[in-house]
C-alpha atoms as a PDB file:
ATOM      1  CA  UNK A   1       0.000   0.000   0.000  1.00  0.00           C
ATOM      2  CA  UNK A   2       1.444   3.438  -0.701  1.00  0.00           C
ATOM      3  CA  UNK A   3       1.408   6.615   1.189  1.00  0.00           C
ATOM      4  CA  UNK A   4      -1.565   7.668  -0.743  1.00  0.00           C
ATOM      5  CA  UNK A   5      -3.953   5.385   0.068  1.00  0.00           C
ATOM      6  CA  UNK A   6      -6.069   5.241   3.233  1.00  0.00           C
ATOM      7  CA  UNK A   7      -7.214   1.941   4.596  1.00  0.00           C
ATOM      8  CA  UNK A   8     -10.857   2.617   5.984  1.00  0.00           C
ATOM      9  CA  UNK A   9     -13.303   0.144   7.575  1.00  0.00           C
ATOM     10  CA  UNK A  10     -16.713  -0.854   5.665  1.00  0.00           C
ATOM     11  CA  UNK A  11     -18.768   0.565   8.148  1.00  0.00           C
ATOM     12  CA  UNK A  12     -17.872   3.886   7.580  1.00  0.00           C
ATOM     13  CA  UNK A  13     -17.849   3.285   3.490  1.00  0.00           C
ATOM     14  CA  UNK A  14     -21.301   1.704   4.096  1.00  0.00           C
ATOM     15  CA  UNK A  15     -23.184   4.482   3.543  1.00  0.00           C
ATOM     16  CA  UNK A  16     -21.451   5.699   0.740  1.00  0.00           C
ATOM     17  CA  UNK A  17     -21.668   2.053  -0.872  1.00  0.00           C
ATOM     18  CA  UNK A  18     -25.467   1.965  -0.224  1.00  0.00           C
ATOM     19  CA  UNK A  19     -26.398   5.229  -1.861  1.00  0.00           C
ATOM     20  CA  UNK A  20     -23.774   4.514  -4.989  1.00  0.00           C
ATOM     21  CA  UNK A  21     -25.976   0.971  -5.473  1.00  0.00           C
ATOM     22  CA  UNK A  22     -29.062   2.824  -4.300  1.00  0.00           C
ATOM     23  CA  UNK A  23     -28.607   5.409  -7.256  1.00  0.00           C
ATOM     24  CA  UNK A  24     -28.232   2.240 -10.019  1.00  0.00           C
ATOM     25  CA  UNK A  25     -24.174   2.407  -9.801  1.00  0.00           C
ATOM     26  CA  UNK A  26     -21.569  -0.241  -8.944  1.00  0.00           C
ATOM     27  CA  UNK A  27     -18.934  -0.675  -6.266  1.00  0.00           C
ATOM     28  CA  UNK A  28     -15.495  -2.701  -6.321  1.00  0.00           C
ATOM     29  CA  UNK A  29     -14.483  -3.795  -3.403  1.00  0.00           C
ATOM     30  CA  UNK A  30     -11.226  -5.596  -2.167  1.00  0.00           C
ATOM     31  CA  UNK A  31     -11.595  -9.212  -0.816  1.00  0.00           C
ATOM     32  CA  UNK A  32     -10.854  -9.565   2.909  1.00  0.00           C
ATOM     33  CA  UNK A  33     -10.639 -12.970   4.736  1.00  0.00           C
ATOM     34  CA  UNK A  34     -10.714 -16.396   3.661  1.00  0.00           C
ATOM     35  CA  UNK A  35     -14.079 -17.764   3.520  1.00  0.00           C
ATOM     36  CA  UNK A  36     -14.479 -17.713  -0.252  1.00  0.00           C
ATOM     37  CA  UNK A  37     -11.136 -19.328  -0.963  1.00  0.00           C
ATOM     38  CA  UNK A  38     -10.003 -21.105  -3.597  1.00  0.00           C
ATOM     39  CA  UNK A  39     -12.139 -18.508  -5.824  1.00  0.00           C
ATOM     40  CA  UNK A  40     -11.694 -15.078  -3.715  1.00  0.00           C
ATOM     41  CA  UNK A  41      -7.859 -14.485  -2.074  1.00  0.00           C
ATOM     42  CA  UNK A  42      -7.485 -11.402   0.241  1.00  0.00           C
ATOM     43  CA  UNK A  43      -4.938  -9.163  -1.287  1.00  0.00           C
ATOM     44  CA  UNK A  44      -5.311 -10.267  -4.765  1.00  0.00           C
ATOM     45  CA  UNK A  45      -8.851 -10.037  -5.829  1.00  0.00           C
ATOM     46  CA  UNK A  46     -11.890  -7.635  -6.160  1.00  0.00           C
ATOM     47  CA  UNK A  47     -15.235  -7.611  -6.816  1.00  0.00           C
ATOM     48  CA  UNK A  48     -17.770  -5.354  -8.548  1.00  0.00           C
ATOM     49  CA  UNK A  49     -20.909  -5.389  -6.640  1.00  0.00           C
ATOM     50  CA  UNK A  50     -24.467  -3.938  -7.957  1.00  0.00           C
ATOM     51  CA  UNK A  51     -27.814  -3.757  -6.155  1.00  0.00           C
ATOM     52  CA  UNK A  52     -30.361  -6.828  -6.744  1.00  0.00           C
ATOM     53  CA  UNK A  53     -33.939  -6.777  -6.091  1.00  0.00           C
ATOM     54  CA  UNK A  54     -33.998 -10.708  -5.545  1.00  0.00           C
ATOM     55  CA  UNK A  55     -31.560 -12.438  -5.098  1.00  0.00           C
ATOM     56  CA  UNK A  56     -30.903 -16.434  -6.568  1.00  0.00           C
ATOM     57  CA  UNK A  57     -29.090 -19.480  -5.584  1.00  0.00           C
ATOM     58  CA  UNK A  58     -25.341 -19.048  -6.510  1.00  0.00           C
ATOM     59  CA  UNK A  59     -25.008 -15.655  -6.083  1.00  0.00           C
ATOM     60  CA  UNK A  60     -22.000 -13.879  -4.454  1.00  0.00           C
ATOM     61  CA  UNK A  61     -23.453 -11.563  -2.001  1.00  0.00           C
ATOM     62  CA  UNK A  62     -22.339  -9.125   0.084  1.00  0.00           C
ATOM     63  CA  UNK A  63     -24.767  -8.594   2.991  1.00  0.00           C
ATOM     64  CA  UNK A  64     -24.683  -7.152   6.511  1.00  0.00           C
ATOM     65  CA  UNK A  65     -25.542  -9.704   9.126  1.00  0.00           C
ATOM     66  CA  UNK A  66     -28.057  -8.298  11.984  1.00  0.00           C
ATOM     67  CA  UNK A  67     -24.635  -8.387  14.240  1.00  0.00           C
ATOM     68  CA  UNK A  68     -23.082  -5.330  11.737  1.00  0.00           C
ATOM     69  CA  UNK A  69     -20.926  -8.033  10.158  1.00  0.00           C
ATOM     70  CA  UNK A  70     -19.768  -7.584   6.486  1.00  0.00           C
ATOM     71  CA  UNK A  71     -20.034 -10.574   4.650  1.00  0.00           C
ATOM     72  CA  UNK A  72     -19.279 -11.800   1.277  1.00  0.00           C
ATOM     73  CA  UNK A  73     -20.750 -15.597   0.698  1.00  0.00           C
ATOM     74  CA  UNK A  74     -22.889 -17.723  -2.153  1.00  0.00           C
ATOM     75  CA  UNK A  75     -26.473 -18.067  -1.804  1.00  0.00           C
ATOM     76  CA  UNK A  76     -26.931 -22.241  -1.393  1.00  0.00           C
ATOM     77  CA  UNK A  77     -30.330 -22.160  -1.039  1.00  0.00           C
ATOM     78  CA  UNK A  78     -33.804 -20.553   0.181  1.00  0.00           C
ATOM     79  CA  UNK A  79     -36.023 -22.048   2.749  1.00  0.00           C
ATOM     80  CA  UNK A  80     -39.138 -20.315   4.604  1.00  0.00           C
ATOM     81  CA  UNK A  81     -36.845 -18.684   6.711  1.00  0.00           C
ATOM     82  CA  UNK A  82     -34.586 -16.590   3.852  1.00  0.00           C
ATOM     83  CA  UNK A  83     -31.407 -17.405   2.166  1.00  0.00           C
ATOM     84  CA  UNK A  84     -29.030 -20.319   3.343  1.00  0.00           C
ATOM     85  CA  UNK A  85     -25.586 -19.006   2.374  1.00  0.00           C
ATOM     86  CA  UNK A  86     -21.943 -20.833   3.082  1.00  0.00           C
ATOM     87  CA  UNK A  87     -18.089 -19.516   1.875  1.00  0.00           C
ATOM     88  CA  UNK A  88     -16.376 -21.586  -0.575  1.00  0.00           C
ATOM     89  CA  UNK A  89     -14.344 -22.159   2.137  1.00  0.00           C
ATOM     90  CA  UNK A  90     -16.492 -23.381   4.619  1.00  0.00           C
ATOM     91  CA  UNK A  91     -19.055 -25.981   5.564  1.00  0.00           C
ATOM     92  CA  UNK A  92     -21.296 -24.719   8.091  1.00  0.00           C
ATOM     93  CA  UNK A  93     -24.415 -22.812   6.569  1.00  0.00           C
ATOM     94  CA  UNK A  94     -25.908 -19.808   7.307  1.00  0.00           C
ATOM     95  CA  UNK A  95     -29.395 -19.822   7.299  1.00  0.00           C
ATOM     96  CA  UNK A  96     -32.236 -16.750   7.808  1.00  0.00           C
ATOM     97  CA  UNK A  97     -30.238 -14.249   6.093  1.00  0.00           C
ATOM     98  CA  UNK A  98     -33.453 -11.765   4.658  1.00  0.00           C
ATOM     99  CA  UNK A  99     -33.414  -9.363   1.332  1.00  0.00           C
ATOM    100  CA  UNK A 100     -32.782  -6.514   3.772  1.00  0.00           C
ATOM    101  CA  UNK A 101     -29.613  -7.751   5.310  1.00  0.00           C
ATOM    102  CA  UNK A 102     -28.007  -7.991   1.372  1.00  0.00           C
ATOM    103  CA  UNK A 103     -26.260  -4.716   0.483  1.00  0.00           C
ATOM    104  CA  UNK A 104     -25.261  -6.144  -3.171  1.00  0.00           C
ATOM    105  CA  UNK A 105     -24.535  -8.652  -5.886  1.00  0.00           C
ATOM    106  CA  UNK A 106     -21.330  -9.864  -7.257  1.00  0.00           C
ATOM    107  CA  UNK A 107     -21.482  -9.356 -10.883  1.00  0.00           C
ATOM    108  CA  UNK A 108     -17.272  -9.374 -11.310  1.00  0.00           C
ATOM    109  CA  UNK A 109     -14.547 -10.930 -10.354  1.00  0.00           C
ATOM    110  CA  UNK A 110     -10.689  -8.306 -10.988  1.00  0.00           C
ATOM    111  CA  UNK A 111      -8.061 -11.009 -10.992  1.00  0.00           C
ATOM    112  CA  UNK A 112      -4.612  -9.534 -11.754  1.00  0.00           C
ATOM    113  CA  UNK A 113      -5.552  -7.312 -13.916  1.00  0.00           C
ATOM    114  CA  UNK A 114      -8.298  -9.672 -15.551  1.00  0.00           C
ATOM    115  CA  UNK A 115     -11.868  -9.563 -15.198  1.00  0.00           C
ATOM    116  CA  UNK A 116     -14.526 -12.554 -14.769  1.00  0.00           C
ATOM    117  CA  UNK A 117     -18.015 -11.940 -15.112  1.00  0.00           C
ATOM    118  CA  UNK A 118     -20.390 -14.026 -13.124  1.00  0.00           C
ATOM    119  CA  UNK A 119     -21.823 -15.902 -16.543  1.00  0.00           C
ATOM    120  CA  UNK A 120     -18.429 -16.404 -17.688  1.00  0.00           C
ATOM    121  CA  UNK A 121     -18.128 -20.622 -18.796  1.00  0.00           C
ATOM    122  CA  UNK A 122     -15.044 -21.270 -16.639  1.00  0.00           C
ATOM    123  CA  UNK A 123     -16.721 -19.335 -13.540  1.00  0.00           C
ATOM    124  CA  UNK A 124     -19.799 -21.089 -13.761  1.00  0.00           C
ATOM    125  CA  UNK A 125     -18.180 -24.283 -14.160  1.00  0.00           C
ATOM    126  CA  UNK A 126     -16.222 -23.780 -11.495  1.00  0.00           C
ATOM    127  CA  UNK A 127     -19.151 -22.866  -9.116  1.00  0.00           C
ATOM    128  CA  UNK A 128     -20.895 -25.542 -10.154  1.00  0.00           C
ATOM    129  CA  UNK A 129     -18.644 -28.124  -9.280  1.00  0.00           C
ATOM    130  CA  UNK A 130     -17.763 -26.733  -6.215  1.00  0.00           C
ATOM    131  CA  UNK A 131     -21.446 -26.711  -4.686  1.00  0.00           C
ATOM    132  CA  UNK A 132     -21.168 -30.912  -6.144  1.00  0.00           C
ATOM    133  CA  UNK A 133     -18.678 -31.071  -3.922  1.00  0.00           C
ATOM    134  CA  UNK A 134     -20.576 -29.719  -0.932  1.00  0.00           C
ATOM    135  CA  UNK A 135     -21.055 -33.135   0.939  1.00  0.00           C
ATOM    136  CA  UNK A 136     -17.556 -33.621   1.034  1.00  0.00           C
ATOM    137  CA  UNK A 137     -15.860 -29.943   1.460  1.00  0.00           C
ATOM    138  CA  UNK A 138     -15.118 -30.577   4.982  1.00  0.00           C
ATOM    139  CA  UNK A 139     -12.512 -33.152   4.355  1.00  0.00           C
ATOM    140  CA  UNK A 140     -11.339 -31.517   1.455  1.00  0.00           C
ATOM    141  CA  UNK A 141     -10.643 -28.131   2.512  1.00  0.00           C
ATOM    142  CA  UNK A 142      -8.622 -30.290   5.630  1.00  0.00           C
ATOM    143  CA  UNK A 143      -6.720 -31.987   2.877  1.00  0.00           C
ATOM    144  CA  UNK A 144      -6.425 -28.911   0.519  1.00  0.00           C
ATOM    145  CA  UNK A 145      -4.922 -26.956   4.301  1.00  0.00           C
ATOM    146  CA  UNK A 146      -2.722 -30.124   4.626  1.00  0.00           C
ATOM    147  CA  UNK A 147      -1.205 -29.712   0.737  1.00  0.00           C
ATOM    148  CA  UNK A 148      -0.479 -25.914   0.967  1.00  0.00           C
ATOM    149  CA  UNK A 149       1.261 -26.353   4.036  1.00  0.00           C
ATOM    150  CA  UNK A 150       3.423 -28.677   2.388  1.00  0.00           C
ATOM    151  CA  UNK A 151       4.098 -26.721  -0.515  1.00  0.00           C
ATOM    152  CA  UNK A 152       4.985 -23.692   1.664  1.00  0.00           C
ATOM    153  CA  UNK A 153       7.394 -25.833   3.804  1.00  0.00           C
ATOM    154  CA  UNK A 154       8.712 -27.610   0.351  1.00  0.00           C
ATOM    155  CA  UNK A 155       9.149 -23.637  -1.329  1.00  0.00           C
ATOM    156  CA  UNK A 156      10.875 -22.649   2.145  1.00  0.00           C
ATOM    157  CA  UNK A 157      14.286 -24.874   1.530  1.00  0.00           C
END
């Protein structure tokens, strides 16, 4: 980060990200944390949010749980008590999430420079393999832990 840029926390951009989608506009925000790993790593990637008036199993969203909590998961599924959402890295859902806890949409993925729109083949292929795998992403996110840590220690000599 250089001298000129400010690091400031989401809730005081959070008004100024709400009226920007409120007025029809977008917003591209860094990714922080690593619940939507392997697609979404902090420090390399952003994503262009817009507002949604529904939103649909798969989506990214970004939504405020009732906690203040920023959050950036997929939407897994809908039952009668709102949206079930989980990280790609993760295996515990989230259920009762509402329409007015979602701030915004993903609608891009900025990748080094490169940019991945959500109906892109290769995304969608990706995400929909990755939900297949569901069922077993607890003991593959162990293993996948496992493997970078070996990689890091094998890069290290």
């Amino acid at each position: 980060m250089n001298e000129n840029t400010k690091k400031v926390a989401l809730k005081e951009l959070y008004p100024i990200i709400k009226e920007q989608l409120d007025k029809g506009g977008t917003v591209k925000i860094p990714i922080t944390g690593t619940s939507m790993l392997p697609l979404l790593v902090q420090g390399r990637d952003f994503v262009v949010l817009k507002s949604c008036e529904k939103a649909e199993i798969n989506d990214i969203i970004f939504y405020r749980r009732d906690n203040g909590q920023f959050v950036l998961h997929r939407i897994i599924g809908i039952d009668e008590n709102g949206y079930i959402l989980c990280g790609d890295n993760q295996w515990v859902k989230e259920h009762g999430i509402k329409d007015k806890n979602i701030i915004g949409v993903v609608t891009e993925i900025h990748r080094n420079g490169k940019v991945f729109g959500v109906n892109d083949k290769s995304y969608v292929k990706y995400y929909k393999c990755w939900l297949k795998l569901f069922p077993i992403r607890k003991p593959l996110i162990k293993v996948l832990v496992v493997l970078r840590a070996i990689k890091r220690k094998m890069s290290s000599r």
